[in-house]
N, C-alpha and C. Protein backbone atom coordinates (compact mmCIF):
# COMPACT_ATOMS: atom_id res chain seq x y z
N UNK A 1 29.18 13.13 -69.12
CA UNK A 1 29.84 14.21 -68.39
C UNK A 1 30.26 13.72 -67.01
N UNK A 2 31.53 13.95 -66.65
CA UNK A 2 32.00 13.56 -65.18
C UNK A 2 30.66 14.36 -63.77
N UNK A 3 31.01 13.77 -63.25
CA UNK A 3 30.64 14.07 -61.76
C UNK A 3 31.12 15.22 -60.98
N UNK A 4 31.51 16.10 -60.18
CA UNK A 4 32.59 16.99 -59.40
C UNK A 4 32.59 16.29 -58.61
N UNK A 5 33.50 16.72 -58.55
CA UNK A 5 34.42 16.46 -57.28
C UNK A 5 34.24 17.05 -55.72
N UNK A 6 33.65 17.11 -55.41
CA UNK A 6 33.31 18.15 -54.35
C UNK A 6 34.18 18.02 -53.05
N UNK A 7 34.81 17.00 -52.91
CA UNK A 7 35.66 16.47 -51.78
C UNK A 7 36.76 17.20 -51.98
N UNK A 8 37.55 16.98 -53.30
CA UNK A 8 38.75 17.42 -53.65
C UNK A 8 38.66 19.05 -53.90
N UNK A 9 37.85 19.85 -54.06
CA UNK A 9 37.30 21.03 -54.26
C UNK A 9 37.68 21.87 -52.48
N UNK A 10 36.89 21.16 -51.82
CA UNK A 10 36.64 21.60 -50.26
C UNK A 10 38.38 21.28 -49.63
N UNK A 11 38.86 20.52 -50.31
CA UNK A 11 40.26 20.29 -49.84
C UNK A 11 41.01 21.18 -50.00
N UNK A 12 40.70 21.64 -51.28
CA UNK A 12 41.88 22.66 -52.20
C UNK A 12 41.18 24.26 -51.20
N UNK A 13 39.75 24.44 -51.12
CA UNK A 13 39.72 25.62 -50.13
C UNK A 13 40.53 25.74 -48.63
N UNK A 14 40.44 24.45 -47.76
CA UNK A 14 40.54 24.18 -46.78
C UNK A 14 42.21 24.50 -47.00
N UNK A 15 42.98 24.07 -47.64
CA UNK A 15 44.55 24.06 -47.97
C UNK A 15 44.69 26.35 -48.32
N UNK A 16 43.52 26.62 -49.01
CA UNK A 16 44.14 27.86 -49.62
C UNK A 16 43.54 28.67 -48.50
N UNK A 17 42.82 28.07 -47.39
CA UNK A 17 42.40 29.03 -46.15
C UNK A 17 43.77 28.89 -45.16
N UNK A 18 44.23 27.74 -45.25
CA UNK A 18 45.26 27.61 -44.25
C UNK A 18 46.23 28.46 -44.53
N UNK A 19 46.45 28.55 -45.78
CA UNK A 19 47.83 28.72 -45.90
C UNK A 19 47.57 30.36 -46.34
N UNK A 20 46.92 30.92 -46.08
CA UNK A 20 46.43 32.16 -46.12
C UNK A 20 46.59 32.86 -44.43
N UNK A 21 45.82 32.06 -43.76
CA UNK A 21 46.20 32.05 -42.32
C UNK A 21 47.67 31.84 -41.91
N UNK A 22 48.40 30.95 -42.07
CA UNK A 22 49.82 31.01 -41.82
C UNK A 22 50.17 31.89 -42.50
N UNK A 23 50.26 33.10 -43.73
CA UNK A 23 50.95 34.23 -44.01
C UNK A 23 50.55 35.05 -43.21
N UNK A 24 49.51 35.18 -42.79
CA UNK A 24 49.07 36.42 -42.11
C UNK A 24 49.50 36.15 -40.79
N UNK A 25 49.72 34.84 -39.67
CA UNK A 25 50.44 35.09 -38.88
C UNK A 25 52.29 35.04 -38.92
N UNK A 26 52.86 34.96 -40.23
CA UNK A 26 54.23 35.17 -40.07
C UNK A 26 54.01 36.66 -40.28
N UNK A 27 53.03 37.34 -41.11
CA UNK A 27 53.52 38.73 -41.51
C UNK A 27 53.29 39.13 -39.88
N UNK A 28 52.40 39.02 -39.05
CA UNK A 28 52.12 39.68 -37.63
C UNK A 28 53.48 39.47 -36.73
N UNK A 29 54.28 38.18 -36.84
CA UNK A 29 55.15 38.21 -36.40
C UNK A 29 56.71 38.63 -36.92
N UNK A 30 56.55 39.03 -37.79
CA UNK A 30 57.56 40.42 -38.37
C UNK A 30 57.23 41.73 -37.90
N UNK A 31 56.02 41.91 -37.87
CA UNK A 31 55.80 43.37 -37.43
C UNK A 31 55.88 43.19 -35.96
N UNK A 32 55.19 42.27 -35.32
CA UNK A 32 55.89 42.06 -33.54
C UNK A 32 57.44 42.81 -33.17
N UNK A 33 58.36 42.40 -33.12
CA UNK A 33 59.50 43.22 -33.13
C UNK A 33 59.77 44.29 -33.20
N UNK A 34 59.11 45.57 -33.80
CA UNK A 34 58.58 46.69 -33.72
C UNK A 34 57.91 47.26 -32.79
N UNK A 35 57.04 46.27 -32.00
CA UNK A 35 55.86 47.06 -31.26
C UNK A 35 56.21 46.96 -29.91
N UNK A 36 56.68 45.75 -29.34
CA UNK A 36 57.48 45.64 -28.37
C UNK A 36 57.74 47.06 -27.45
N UNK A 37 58.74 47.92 -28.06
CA UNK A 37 59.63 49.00 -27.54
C UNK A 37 58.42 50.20 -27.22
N UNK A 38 57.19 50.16 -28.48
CA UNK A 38 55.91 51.01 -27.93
C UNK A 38 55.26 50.61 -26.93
N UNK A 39 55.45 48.64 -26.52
CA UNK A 39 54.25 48.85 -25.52
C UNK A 39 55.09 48.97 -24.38
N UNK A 40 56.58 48.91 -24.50
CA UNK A 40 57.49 48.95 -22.95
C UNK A 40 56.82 50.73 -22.76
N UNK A 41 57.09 51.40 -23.90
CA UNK A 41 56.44 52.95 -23.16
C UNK A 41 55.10 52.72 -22.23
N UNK A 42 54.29 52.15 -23.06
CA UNK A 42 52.74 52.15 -22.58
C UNK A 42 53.12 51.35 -21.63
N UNK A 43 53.20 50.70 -20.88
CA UNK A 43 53.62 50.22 -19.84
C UNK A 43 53.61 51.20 -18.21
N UNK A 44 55.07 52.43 -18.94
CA UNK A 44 55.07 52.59 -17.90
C UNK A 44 53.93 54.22 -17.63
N UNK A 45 52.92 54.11 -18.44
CA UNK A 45 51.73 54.93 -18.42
C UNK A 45 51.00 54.42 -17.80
N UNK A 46 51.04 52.93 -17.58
CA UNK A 46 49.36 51.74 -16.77
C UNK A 46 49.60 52.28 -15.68
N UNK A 47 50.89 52.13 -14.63
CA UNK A 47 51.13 52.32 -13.42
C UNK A 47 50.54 54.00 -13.26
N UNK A 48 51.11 54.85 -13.60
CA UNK A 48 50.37 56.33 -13.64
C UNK A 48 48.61 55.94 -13.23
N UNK A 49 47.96 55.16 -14.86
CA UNK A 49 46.79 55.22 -15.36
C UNK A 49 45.99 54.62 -13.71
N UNK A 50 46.76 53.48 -13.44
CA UNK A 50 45.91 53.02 -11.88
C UNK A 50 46.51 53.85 -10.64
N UNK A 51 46.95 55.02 -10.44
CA UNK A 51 47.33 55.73 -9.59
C UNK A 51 46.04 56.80 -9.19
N UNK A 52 45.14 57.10 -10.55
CA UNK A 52 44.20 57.67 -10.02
C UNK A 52 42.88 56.84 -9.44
N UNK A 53 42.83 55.97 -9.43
CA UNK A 53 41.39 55.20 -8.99
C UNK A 53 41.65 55.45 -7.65
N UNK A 54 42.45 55.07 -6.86
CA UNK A 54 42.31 55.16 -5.53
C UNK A 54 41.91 56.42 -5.24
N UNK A 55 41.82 57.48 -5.70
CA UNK A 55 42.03 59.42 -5.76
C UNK A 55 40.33 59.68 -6.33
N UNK A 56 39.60 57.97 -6.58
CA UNK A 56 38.30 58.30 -6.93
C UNK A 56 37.28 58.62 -5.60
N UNK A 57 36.00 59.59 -6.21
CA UNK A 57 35.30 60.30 -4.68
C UNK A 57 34.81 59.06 -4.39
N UNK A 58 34.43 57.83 -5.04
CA UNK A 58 33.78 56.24 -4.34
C UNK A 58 35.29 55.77 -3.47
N UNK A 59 36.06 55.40 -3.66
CA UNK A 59 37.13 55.38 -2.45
C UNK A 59 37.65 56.32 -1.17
N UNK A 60 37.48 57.66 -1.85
CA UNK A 60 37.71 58.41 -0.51
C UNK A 60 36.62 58.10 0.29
N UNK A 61 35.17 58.64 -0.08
CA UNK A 61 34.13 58.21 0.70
C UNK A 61 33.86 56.68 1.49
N UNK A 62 34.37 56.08 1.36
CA UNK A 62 34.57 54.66 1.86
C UNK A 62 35.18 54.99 2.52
């Protein structure tokens, strides 16, 4: 009875992890292009969002 192979085994995972990983970052960068235009909204909510800290009672009191 042959031996395994265990080298060529760990190769063929190492190849079907990669290339599992490269689909999943082209599919993220298809959906990128989409999200863009939501975070320009959220954007201009941060500036609002840090408008109240200064308006906190630990800064007035200082």
């Amino acid at each position: 009875m042959a031996t395994p192979n265990y080298g060529y085994e760990k190769r063929q995972r190492e190849l079907a992890k990669k290339q599992k990983k490269e689909e999943k970052l082209r599919a993220k960068s298809q959906r990128r292009p989409e999200d863009p235009p939501e975070e320009n909204s959220g954007e201009g909510g941060q500036p609002g969002g840090d408008a109240p800290a200064p308006g906190q009672p630990g800064g007035a009191g200082a």
